[in-house]
C-alpha atoms as a PDB file:
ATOM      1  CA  UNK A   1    -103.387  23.397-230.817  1.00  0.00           C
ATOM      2  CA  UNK A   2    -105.006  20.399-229.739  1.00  0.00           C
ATOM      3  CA  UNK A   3    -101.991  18.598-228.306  1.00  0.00           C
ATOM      4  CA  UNK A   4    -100.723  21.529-226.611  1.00  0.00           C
ATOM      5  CA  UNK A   5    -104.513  21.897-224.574  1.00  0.00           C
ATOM      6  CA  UNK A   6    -104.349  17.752-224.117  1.00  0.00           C
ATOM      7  CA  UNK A   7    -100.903  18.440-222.865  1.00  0.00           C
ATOM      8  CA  UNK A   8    -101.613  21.488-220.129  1.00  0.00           C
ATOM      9  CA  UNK A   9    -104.681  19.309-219.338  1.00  0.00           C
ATOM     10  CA  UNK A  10    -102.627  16.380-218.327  1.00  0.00           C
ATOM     11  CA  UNK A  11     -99.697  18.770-216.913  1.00  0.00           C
ATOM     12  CA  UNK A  12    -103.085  19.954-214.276  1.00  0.00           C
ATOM     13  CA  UNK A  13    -104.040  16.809-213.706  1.00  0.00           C
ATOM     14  CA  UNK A  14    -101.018  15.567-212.817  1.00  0.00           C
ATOM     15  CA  UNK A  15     -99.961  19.096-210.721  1.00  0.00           C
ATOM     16  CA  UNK A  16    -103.401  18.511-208.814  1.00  0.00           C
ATOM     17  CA  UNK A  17    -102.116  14.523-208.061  1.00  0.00           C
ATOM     18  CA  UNK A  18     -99.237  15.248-206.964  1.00  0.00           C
ATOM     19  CA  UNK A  19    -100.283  17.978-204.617  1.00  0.00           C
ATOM     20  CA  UNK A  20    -102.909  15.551-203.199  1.00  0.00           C
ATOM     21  CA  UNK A  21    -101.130  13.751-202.726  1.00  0.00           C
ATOM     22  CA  UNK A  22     -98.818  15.972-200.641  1.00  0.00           C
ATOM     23  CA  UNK A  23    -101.492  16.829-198.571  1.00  0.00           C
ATOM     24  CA  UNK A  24    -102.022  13.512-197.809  1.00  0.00           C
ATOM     25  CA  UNK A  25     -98.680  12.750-196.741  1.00  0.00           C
ATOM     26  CA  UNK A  26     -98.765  15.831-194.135  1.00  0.00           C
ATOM     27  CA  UNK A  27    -101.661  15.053-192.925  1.00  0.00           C
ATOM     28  CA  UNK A  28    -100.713  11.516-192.345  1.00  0.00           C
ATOM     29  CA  UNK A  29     -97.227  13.290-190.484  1.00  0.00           C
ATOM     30  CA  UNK A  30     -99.527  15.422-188.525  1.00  0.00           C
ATOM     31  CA  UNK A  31    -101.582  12.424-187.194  1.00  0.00           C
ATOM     32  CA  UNK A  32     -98.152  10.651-186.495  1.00  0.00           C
ATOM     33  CA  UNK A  33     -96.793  13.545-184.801  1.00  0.00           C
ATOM     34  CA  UNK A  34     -99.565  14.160-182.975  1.00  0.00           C
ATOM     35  CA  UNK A  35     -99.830  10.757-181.263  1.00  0.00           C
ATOM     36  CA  UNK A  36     -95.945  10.381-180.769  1.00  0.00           C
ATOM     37  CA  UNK A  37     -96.253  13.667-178.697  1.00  0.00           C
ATOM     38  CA  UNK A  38     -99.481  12.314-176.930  1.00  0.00           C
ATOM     39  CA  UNK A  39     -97.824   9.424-175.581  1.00  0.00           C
ATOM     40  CA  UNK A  40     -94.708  11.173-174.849  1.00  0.00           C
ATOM     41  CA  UNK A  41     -96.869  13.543-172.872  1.00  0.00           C
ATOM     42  CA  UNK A  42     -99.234  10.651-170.726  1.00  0.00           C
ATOM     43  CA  UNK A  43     -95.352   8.150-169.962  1.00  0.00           C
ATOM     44  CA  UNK A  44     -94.338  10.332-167.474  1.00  0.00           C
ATOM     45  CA  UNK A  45     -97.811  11.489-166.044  1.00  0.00           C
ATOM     46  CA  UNK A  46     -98.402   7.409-165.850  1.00  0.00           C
ATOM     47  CA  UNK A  47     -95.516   6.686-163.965  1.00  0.00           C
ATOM     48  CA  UNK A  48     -95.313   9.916-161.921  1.00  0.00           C
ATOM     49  CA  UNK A  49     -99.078   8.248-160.761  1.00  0.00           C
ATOM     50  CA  UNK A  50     -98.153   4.892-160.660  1.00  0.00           C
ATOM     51  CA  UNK A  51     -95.480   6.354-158.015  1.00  0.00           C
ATOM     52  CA  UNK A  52     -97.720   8.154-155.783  1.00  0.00           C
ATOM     53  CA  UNK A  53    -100.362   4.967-155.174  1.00  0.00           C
ATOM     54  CA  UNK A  54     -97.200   2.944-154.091  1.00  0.00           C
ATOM     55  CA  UNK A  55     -96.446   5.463-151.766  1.00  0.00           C
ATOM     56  CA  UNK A  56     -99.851   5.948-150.699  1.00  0.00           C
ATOM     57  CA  UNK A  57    -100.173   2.464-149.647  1.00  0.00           C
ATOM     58  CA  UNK A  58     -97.177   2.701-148.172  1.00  0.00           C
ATOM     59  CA  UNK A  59     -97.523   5.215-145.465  1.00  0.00           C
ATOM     60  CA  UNK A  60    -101.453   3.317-145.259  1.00  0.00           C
ATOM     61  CA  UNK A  61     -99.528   0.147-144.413  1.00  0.00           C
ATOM     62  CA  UNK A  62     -97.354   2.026-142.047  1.00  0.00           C
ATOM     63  CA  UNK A  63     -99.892   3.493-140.598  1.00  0.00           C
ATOM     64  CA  UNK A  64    -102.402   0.297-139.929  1.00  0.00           C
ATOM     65  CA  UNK A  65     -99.103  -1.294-138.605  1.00  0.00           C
ATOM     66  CA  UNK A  66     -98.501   1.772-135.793  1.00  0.00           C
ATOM     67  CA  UNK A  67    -101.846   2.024-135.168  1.00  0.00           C
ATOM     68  CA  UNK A  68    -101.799  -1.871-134.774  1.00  0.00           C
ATOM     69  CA  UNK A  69     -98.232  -1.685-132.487  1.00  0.00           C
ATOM     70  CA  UNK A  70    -100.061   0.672-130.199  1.00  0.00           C
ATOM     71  CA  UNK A  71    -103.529  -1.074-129.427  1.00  0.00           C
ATOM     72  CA  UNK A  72    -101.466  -4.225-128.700  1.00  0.00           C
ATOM     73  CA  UNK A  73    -101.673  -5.324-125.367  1.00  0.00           C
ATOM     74  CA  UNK A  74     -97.996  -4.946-123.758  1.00  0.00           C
ATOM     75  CA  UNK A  75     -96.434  -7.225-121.930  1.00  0.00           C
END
């Protein structure tokens, strides 16, 4: 009787290892996941703004170089 107790004791212990050590792997995956989605999320949003300041300065530059075309004196 005593080896069969010692034996469902150590068939718990090692059930409850083994499923910690499951939930450590998912929640390790869920981290993972979690950041690979993040950054697939902010690449486009970073270039989409990286993007609109070049164009921004752009049309500024085009503008400060009418503006400058017109207040030159003509010949």
């Amino acid at each position: 009787m005593a080896n069969e107790t010692a034996n469902d004791i150590s068939a718990a212990v090692n059930n409850l290892v083994e499923l910690v050590g499951k939930l450590g792997q998912q929640q390790v995956e869920l981290v993972t996941n979690g950041i690979q989605s993040v950054t697939a999320a902010v690449e486009p949003l970073g270039k989409a703004a990286q993007e609109f300041t070049g164009n921004v300065f752009n049309t500024l530059s085009q503008t400060v170089q009418n503006v400058s075309t017109a207040i030159a004196p003509k010949k």
